[in-house]
Structures are given as structure tokens and as C-alpha cells.
PDB file of N, CA and C in Angstrom:
ATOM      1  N   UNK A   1      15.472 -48.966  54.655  1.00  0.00           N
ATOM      2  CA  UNK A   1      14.082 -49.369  54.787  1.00  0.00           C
ATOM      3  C   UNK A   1      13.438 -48.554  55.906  1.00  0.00           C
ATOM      4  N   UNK A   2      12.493 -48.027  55.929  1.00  0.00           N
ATOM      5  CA  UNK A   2      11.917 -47.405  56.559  1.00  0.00           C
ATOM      6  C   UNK A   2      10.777 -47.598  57.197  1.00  0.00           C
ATOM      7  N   UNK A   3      10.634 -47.641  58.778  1.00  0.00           N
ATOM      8  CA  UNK A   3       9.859 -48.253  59.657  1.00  0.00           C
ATOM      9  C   UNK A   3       8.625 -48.275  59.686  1.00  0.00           C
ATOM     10  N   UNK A   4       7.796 -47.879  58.917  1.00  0.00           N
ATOM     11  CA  UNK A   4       6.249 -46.508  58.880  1.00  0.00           C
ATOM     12  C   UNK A   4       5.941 -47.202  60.187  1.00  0.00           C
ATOM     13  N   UNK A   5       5.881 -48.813  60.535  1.00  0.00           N
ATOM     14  CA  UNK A   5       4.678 -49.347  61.523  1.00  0.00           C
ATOM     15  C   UNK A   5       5.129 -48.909  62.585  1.00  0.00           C
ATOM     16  N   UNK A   6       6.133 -48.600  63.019  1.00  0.00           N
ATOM     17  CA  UNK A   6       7.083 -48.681  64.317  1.00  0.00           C
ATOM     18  C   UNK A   6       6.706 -46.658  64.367  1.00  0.00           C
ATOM     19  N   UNK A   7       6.307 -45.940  63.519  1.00  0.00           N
ATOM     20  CA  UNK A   7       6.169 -44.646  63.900  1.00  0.00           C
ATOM     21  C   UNK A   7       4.742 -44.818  63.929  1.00  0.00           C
ATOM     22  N   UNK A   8       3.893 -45.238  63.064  1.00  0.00           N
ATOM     23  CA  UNK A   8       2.426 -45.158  63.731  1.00  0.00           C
ATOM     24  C   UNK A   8       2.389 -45.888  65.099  1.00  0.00           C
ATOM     25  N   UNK A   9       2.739 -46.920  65.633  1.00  0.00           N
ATOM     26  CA  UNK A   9       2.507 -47.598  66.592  1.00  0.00           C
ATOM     27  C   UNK A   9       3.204 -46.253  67.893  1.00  0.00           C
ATOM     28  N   UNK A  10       3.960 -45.596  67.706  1.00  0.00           N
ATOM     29  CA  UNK A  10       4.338 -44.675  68.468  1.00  0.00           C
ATOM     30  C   UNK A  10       3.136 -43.379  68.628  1.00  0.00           C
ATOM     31  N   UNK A  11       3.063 -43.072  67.518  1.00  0.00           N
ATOM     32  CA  UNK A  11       2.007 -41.945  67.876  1.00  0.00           C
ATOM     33  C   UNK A  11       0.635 -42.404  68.428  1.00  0.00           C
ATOM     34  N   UNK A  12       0.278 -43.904  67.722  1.00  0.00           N
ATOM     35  CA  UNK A  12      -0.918 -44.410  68.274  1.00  0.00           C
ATOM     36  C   UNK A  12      -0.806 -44.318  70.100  1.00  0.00           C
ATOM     37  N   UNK A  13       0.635 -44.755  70.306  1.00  0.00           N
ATOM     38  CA  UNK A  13       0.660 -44.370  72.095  1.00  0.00           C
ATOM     39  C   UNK A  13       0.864 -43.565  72.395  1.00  0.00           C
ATOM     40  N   UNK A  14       0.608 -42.303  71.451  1.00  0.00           N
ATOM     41  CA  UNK A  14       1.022 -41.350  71.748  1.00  0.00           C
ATOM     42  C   UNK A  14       2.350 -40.889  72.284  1.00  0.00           C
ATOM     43  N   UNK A  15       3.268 -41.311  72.297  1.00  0.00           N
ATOM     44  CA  UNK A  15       4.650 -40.989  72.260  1.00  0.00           C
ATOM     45  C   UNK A  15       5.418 -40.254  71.873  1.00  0.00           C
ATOM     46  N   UNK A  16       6.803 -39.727  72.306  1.00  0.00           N
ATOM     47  CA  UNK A  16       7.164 -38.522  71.269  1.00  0.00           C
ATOM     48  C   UNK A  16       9.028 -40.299  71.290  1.00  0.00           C
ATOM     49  N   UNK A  17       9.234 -39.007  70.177  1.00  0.00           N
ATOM     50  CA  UNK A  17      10.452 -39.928  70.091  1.00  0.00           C
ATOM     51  C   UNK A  17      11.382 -40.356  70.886  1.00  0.00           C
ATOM     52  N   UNK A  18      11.101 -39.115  71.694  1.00  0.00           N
ATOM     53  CA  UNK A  18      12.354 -38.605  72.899  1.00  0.00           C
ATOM     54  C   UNK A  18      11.936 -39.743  74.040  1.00  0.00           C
ATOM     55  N   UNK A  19      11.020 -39.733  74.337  1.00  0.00           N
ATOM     56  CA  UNK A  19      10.488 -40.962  74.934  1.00  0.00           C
ATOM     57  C   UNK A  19      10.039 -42.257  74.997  1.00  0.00           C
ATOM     58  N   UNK A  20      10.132 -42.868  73.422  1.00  0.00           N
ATOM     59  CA  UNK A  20      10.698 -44.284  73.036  1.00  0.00           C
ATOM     60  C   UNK A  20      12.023 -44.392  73.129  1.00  0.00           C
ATOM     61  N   UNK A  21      12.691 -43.602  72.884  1.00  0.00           N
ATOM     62  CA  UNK A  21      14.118 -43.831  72.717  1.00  0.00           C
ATOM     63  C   UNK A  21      14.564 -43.884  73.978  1.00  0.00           C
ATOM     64  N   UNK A  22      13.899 -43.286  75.241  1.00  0.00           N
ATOM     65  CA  UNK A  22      14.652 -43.867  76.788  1.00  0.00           C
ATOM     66  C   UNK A  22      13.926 -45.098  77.159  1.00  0.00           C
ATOM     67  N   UNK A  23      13.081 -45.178  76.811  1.00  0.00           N
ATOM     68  CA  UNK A  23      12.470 -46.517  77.133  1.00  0.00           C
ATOM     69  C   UNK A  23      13.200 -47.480  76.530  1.00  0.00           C
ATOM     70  N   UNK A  24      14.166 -47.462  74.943  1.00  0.00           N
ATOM     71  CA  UNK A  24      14.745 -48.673  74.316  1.00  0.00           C
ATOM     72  C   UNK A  24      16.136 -48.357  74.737  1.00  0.00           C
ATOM     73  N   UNK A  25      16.392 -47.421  75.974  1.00  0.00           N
ATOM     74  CA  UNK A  25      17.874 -47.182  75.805  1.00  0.00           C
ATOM     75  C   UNK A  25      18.702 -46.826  74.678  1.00  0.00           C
ATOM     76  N   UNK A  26      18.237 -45.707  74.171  1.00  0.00           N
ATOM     77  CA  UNK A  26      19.035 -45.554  72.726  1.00  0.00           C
ATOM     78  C   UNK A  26      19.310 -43.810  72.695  1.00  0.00           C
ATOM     79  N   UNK A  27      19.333 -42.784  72.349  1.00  0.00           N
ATOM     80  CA  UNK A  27      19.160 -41.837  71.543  1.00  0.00           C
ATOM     81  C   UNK A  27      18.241 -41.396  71.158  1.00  0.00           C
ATOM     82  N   UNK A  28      17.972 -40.474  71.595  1.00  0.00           N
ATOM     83  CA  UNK A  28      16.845 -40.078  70.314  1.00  0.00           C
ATOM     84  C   UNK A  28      17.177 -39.752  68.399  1.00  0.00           C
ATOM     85  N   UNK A  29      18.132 -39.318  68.153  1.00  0.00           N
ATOM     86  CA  UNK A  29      18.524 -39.641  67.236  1.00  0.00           C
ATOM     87  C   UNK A  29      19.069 -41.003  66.867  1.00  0.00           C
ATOM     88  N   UNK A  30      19.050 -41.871  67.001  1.00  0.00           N
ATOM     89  CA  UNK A  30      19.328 -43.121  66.797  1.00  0.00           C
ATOM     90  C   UNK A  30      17.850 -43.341  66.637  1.00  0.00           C
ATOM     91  N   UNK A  31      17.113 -43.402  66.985  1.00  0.00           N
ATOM     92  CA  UNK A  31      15.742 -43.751  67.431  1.00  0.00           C
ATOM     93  C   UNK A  31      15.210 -43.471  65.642  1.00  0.00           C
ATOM     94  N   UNK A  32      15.557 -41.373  65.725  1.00  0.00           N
ATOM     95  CA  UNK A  32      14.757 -41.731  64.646  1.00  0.00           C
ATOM     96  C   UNK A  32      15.499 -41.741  63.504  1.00  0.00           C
ATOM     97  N   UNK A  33      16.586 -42.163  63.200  1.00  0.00           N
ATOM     98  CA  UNK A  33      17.197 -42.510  61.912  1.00  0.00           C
ATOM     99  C   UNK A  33      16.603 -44.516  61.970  1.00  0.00           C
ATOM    100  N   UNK A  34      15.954 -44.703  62.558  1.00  0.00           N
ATOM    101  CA  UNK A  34      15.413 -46.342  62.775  1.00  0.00           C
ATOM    102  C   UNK A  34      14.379 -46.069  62.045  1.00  0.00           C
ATOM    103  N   UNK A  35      13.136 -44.833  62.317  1.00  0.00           N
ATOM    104  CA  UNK A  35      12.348 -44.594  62.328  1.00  0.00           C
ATOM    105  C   UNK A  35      11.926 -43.994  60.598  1.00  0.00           C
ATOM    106  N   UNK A  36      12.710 -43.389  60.234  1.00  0.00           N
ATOM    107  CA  UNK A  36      13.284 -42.991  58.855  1.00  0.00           C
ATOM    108  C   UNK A  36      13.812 -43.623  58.096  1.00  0.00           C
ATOM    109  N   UNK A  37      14.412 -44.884  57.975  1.00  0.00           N
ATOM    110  CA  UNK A  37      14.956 -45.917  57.533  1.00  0.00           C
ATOM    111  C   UNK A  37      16.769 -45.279  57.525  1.00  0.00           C
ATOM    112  N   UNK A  38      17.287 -44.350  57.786  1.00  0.00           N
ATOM    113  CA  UNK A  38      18.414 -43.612  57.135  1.00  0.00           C
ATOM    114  C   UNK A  38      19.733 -44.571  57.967  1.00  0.00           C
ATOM    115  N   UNK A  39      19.038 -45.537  59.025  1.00  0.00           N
ATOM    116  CA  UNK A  39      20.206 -46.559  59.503  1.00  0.00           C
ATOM    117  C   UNK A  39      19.184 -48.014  59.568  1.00  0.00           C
ATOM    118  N   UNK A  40      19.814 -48.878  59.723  1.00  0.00           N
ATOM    119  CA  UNK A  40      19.465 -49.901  59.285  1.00  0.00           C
ATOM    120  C   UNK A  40      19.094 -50.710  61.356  1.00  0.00           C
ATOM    121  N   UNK A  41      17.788 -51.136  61.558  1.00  0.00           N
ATOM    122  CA  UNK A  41      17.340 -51.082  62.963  1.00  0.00           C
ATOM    123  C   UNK A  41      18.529 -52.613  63.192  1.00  0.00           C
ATOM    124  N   UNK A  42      19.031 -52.407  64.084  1.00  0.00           N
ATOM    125  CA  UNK A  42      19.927 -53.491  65.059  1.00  0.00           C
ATOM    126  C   UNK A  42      18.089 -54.888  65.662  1.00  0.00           C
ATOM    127  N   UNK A  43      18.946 -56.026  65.328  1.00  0.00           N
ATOM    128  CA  UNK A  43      17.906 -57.016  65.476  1.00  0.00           C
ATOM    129  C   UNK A  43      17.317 -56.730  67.440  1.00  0.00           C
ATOM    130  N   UNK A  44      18.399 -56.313  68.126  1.00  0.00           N
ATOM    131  CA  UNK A  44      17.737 -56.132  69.726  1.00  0.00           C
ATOM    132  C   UNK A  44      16.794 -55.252  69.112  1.00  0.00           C
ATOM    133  N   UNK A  45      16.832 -54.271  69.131  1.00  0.00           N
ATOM    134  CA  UNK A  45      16.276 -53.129  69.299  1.00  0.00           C
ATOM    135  C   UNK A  45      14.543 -53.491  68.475  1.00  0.00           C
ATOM    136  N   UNK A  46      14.683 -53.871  67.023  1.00  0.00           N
ATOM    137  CA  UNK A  46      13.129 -54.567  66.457  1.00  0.00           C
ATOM    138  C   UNK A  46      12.396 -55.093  67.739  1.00  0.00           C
ATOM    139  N   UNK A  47      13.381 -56.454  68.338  1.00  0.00           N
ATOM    140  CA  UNK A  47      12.959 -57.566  69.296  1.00  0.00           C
ATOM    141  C   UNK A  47      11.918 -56.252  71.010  1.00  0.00           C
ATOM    142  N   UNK A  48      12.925 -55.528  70.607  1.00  0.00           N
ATOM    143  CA  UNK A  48      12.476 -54.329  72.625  1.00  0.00           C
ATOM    144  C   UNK A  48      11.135 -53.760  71.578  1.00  0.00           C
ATOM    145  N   UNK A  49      11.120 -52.919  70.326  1.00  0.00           N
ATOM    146  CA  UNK A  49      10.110 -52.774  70.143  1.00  0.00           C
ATOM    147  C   UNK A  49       8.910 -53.445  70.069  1.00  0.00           C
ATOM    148  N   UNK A  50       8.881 -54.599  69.602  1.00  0.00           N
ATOM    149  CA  UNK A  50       8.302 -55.752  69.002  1.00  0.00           C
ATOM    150  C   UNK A  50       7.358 -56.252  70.650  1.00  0.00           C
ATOM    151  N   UNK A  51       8.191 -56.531  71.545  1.00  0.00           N
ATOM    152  CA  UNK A  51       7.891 -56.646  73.197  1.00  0.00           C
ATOM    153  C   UNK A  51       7.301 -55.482  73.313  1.00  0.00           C
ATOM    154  N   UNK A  52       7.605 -53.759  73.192  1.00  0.00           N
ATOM    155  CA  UNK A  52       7.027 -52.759  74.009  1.00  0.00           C
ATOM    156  C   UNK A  52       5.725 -52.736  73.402  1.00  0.00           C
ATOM    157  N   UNK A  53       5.277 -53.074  72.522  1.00  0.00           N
ATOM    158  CA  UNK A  53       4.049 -52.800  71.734  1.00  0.00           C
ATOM    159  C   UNK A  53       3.404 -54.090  71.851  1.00  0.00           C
ATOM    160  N   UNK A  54       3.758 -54.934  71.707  1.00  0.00           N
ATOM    161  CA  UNK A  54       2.728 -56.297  71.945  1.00  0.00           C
ATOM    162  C   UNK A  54       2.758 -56.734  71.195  1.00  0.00           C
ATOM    163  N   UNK A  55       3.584 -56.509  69.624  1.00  0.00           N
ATOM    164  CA  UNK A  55       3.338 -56.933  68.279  1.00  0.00           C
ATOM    165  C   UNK A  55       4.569 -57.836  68.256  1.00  0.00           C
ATOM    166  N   UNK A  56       3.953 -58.626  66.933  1.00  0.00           N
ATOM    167  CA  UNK A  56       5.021 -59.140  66.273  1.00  0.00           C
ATOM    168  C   UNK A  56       6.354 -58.969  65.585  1.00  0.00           C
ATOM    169  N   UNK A  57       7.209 -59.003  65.386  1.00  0.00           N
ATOM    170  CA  UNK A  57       8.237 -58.381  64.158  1.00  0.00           C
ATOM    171  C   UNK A  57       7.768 -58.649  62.775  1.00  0.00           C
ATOM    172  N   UNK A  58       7.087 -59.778  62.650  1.00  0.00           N
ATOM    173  CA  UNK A  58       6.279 -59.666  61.407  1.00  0.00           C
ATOM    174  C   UNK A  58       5.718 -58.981  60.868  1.00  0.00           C
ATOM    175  N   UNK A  59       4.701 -58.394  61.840  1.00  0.00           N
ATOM    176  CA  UNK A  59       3.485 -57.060  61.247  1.00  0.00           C
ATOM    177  C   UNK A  59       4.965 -55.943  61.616  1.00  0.00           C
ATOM    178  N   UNK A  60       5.843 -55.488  62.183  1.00  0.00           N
ATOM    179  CA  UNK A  60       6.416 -54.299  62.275  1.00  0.00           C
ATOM    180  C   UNK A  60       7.578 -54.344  61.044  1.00  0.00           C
ATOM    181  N   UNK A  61       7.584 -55.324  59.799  1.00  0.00           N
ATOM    182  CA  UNK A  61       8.466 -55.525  58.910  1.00  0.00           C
ATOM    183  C   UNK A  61       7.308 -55.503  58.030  1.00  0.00           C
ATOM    184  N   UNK A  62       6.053 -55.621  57.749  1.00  0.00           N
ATOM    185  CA  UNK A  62       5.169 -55.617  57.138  1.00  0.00           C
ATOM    186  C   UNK A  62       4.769 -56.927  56.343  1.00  0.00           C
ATOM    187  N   UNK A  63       5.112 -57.613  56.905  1.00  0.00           N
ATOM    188  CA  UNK A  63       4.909 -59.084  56.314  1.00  0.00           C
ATOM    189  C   UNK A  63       3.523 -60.119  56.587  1.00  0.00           C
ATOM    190  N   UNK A  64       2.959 -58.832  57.756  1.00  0.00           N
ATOM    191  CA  UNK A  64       1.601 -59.350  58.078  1.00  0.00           C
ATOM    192  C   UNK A  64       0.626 -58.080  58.510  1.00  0.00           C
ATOM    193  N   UNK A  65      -0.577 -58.260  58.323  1.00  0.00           N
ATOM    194  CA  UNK A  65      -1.127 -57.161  58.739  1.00  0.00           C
ATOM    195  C   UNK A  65      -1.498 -57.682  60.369  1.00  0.00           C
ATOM    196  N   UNK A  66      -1.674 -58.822  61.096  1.00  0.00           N
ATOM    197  CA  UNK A  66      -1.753 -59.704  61.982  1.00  0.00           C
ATOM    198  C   UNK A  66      -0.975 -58.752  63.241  1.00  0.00           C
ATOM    199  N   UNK A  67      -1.596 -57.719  63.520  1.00  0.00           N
ATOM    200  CA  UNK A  67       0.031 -57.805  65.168  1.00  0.00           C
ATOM    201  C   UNK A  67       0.138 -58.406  66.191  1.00  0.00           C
ATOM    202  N   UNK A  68      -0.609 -59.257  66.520  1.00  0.00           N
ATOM    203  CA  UNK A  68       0.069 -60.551  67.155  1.00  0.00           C
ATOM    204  C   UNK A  68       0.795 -61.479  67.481  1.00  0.00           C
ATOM    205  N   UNK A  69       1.255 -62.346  68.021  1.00  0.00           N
ATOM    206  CA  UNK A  69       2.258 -62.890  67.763  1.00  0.00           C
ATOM    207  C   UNK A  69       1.427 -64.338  67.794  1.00  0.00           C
ATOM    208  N   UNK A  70       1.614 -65.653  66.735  1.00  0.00           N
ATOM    209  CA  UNK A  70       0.854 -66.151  66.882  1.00  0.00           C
ATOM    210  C   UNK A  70       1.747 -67.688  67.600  1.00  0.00           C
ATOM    211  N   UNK A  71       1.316 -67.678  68.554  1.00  0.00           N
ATOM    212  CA  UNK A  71       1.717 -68.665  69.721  1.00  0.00           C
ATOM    213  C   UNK A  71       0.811 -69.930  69.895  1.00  0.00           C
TER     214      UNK A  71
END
């Protein structure tokens, strides 16, 4: 499955990969086989994105267009 929201939400911050991926503690290749769907994202890692962006895991699984989290 492949992330699309989790790579727009990166470029929207303008980010390169190399630099999400030290921010989530990971690889950059790890990062973007997440990013590509070609490995399957570990539930921490959704949860650190989900926190670094402000969004939900909902809208970053596409289950909402909403990125909020609604509290």
C-alpha cells in the first residue's frame, strides 16, 4: 500500500526524505520504501508521523479527508 498522503504532507513541508527519516529515526531508505508502499509502514512509525504533521492516521490511511484528529 502506498503512502501518497505521507509524501505530499512531506513536500508540502517541504522536506526531502533524507530529513524525515532523521527526524523518525529510521533510514532513509526505509523511509522511502514506507513512502512507496514496497514495505509495509510499522504501526510506531504511522503514530511519529501522524504526531510530526498534526494529522490523524485516519486522513494519512485515507479514510478521511479530515486531518485532524477529532478530540
Amino acid at each position: 500500500m502506498a503512502f501518497r498522503r505521507i509524501r505530499d504532507l512531506r513536500e508540502d513541508a517541504d522536506l526531502t526524505q533524507t530529513e524525515l527519516s532523521k527526524h523518525l529515526n529510521l533510514t532513509k531508505r526505509s523511509y522511502s520504501h514506507y513512502e512507496n508502499g514496497t514495505r509495509n509502514i510499522t504501526p510506531d512509525v504511522i503514530i511519529s508521523i501522524a504526531d510530526f504533521y498534526d494529522v490523524s492516521i485516519d486522513y494519512l490511511f485515507e479514510r478521511t479527508d479530515n486531518k485532524k484528529v477529532n478530540r
